[in-house]
C-alpha atoms as a PDB file:
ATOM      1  CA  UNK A   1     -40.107 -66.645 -28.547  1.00  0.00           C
ATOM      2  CA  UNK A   2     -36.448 -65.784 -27.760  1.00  0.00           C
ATOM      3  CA  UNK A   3     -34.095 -65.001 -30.357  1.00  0.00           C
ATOM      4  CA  UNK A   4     -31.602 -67.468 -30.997  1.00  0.00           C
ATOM      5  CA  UNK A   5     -33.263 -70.135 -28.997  1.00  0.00           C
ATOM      6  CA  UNK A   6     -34.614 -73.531 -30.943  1.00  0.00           C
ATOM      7  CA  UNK A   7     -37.890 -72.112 -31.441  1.00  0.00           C
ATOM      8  CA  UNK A   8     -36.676 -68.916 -33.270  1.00  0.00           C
ATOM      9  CA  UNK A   9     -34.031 -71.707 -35.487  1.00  0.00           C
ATOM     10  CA  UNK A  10     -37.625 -73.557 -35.813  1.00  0.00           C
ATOM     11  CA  UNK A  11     -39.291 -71.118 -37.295  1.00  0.00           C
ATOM     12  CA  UNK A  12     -36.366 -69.582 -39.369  1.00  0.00           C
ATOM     13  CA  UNK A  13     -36.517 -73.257 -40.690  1.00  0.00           C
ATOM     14  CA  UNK A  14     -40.496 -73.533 -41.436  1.00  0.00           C
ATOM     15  CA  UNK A  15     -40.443 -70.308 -43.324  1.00  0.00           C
ATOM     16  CA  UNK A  16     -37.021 -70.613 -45.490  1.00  0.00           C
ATOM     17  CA  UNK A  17     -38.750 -73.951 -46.215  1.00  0.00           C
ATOM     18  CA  UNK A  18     -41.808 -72.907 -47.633  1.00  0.00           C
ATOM     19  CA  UNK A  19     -40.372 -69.522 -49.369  1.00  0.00           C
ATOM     20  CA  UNK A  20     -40.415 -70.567 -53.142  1.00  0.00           C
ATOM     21  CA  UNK A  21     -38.015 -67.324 -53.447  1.00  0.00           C
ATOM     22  CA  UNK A  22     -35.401 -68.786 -51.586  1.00  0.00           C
ATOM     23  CA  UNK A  23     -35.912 -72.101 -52.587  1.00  0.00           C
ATOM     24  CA  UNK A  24     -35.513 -70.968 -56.258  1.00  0.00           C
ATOM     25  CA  UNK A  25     -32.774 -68.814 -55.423  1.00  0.00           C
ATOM     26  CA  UNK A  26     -30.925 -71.730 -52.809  1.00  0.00           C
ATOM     27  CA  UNK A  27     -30.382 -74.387 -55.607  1.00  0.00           C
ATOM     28  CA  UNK A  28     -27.030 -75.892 -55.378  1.00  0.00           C
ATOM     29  CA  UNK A  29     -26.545 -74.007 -51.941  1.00  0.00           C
ATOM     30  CA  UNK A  30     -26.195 -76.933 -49.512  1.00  0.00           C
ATOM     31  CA  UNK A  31     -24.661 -75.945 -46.394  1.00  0.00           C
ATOM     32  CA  UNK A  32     -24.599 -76.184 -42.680  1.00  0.00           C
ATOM     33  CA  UNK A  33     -25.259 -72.614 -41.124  1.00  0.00           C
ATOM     34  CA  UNK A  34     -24.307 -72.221 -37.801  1.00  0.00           C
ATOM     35  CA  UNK A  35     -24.924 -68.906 -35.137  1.00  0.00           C
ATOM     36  CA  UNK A  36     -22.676 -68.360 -32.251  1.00  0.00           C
ATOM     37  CA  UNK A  37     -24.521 -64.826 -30.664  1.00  0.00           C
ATOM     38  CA  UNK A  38     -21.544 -63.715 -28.164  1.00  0.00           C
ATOM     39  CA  UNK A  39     -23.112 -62.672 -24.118  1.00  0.00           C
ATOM     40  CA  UNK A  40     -23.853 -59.424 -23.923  1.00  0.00           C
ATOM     41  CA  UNK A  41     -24.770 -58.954 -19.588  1.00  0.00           C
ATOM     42  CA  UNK A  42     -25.857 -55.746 -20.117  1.00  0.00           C
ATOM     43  CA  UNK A  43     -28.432 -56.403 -22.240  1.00  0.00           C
ATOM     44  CA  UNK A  44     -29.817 -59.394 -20.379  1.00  0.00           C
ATOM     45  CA  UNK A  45     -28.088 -61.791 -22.455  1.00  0.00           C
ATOM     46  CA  UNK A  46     -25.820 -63.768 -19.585  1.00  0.00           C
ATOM     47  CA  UNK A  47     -24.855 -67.467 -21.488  1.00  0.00           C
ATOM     48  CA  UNK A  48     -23.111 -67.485 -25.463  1.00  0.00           C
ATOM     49  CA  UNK A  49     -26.121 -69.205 -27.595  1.00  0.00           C
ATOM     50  CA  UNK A  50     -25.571 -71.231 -30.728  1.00  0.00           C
ATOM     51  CA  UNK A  51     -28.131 -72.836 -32.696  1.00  0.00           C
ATOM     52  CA  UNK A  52     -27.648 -73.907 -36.622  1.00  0.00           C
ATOM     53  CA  UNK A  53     -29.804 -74.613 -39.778  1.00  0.00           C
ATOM     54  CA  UNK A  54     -29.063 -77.058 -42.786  1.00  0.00           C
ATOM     55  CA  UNK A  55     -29.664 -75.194 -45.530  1.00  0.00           C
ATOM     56  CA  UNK A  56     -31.287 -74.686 -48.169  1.00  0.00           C
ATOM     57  CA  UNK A  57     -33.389 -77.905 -47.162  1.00  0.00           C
ATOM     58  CA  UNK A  58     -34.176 -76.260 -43.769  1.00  0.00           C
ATOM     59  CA  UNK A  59     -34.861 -80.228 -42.546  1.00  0.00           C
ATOM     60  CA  UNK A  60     -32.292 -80.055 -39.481  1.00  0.00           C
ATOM     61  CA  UNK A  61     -32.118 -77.572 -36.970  1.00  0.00           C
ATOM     62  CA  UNK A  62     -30.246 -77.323 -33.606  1.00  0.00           C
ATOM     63  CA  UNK A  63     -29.063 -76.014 -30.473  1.00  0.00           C
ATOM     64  CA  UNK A  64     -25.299 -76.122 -29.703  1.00  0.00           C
ATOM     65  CA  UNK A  65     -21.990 -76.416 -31.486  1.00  0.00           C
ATOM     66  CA  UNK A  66     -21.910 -78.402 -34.692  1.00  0.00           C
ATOM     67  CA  UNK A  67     -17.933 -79.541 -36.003  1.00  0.00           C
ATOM     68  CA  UNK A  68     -19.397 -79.913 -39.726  1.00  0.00           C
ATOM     69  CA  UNK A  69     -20.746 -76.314 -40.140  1.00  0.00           C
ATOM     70  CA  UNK A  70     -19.869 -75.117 -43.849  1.00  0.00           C
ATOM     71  CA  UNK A  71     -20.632 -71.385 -42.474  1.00  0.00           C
ATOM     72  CA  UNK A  72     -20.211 -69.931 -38.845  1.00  0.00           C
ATOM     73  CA  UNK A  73     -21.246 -66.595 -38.014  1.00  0.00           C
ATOM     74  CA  UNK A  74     -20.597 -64.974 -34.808  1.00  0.00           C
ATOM     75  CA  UNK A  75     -20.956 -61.830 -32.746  1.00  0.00           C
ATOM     76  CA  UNK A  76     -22.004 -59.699 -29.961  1.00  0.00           C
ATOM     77  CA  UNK A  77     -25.574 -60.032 -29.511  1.00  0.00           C
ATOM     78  CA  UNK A  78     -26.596 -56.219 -29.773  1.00  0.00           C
ATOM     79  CA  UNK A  79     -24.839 -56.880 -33.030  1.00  0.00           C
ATOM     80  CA  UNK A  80     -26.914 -58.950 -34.695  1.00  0.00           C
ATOM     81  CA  UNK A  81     -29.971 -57.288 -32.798  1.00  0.00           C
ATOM     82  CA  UNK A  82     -29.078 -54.191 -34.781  1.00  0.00           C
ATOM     83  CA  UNK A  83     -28.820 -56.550 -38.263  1.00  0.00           C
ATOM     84  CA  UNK A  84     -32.582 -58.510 -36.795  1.00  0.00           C
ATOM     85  CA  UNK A  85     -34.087 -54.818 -36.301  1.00  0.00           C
ATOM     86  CA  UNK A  86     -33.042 -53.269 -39.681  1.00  0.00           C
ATOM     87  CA  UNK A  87     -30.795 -50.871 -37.887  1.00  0.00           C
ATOM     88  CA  UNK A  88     -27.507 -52.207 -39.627  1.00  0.00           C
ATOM     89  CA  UNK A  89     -27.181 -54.446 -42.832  1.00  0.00           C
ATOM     90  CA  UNK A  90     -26.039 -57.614 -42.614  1.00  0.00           C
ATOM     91  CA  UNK A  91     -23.035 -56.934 -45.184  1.00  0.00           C
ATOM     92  CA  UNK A  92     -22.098 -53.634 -43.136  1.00  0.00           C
ATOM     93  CA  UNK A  93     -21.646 -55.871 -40.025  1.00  0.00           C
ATOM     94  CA  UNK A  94     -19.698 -58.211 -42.157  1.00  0.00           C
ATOM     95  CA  UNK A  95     -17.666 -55.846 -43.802  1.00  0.00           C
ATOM     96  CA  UNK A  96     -16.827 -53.766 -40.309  1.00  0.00           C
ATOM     97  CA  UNK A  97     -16.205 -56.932 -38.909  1.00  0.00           C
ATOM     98  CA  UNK A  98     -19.314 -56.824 -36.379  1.00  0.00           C
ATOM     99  CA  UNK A  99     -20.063 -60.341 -37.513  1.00  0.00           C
ATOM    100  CA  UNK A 100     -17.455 -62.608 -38.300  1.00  0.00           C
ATOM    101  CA  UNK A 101     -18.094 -65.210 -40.867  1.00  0.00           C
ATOM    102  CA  UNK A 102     -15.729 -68.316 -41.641  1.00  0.00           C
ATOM    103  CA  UNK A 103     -16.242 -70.562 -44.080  1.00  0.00           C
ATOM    104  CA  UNK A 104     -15.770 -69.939 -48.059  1.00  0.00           C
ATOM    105  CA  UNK A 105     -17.404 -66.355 -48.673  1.00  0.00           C
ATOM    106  CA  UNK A 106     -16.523 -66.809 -52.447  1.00  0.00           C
ATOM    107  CA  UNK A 107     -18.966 -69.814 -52.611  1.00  0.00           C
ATOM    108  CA  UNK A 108     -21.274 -67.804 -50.522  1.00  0.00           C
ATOM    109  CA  UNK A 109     -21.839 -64.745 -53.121  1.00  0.00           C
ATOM    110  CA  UNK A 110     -22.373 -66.936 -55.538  1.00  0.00           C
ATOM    111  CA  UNK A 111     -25.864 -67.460 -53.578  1.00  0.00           C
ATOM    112  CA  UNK A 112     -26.371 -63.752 -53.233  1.00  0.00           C
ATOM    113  CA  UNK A 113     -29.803 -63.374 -54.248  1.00  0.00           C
ATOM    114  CA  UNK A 114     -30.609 -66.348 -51.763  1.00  0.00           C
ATOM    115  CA  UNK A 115     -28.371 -64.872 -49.029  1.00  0.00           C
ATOM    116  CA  UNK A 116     -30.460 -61.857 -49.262  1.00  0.00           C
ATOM    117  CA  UNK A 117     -33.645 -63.375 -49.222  1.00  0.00           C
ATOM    118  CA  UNK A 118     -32.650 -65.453 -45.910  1.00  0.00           C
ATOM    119  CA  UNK A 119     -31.704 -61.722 -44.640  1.00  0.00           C
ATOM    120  CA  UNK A 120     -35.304 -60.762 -45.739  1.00  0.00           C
ATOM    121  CA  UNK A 121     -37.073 -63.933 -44.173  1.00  0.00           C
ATOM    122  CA  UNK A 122     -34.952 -63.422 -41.243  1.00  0.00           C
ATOM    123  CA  UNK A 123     -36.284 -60.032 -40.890  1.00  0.00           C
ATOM    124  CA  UNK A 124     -39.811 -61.614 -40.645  1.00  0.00           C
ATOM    125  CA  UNK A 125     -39.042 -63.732 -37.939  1.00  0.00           C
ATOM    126  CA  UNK A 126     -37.879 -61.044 -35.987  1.00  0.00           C
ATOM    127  CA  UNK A 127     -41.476 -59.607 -36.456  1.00  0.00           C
ATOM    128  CA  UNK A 128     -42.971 -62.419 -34.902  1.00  0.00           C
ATOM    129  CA  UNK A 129     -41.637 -62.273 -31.862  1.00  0.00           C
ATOM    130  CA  UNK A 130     -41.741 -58.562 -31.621  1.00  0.00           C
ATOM    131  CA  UNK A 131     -37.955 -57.533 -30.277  1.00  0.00           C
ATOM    132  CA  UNK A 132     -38.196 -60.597 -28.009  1.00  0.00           C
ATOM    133  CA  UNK A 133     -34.381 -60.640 -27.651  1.00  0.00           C
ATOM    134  CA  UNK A 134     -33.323 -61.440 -23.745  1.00  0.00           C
END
């Protein structure tokens, strides 16, 4: 499975779904969650990908651009290869401005311990398809 493709969004989904800890911790959180992973040649990553999750329903996934996204992140791939792979936290890429998020980041820490668990489940997706990344 290739990250950031609509399987890998798929399968985000199906687990985020069926996590009672982020369900528990995602009440009240209803967004629309959209990617935008930047080309990065060099690492065999030619064409910009964007795929996008409702959350914390995880009923509607796609592939492509989405005008009514509550929350867009976006970045060079390696980027968010380095948050997939452990190698950088999520709120260090934020915070250095490796991933840029818009949307309201006040409403977003209010979900914290859901935000962190989406990190966590995203982590285990990343497993699955063992550093599948190009």
């Amino acid at each position: 499975m290739k990250a950031f493709s609509r399987e890998w969004i798929d399968t985000l989904a199906e687990k985020l779904k069926n996590d009672e800890e982020y369900q528990k911790a995602a009440v009240g959180f209803d967004a629309v969650f959209q990617f935008i992973v930047e080309p990065e040649p060099d690492r065999g990553i030619a064409e910009r990908r964007e795929v996008g999750i409702v959350l914390p329903t995880c009923d509607e996934t796609w592939e492509g651009l989405r005008d009514d996204a509550n929350y867009v992140m976006s970045g060079r791939y390696g980027v968010y290869v380095d948050v997939l792979t452990g190698a950088m936290g999520a709120t260090k890429a934020i915070t250095m401005r490796k991933l840029k998020v818009k949307g309201n980041l006040a409403n977003l820490l209010k979900y914290k311990r859901a935000i962190d668990r989406y990190v966590e489940v995203l982590g285990e997706v990343e497993s699955e398809f063992e550093g599948d990344y190009a």
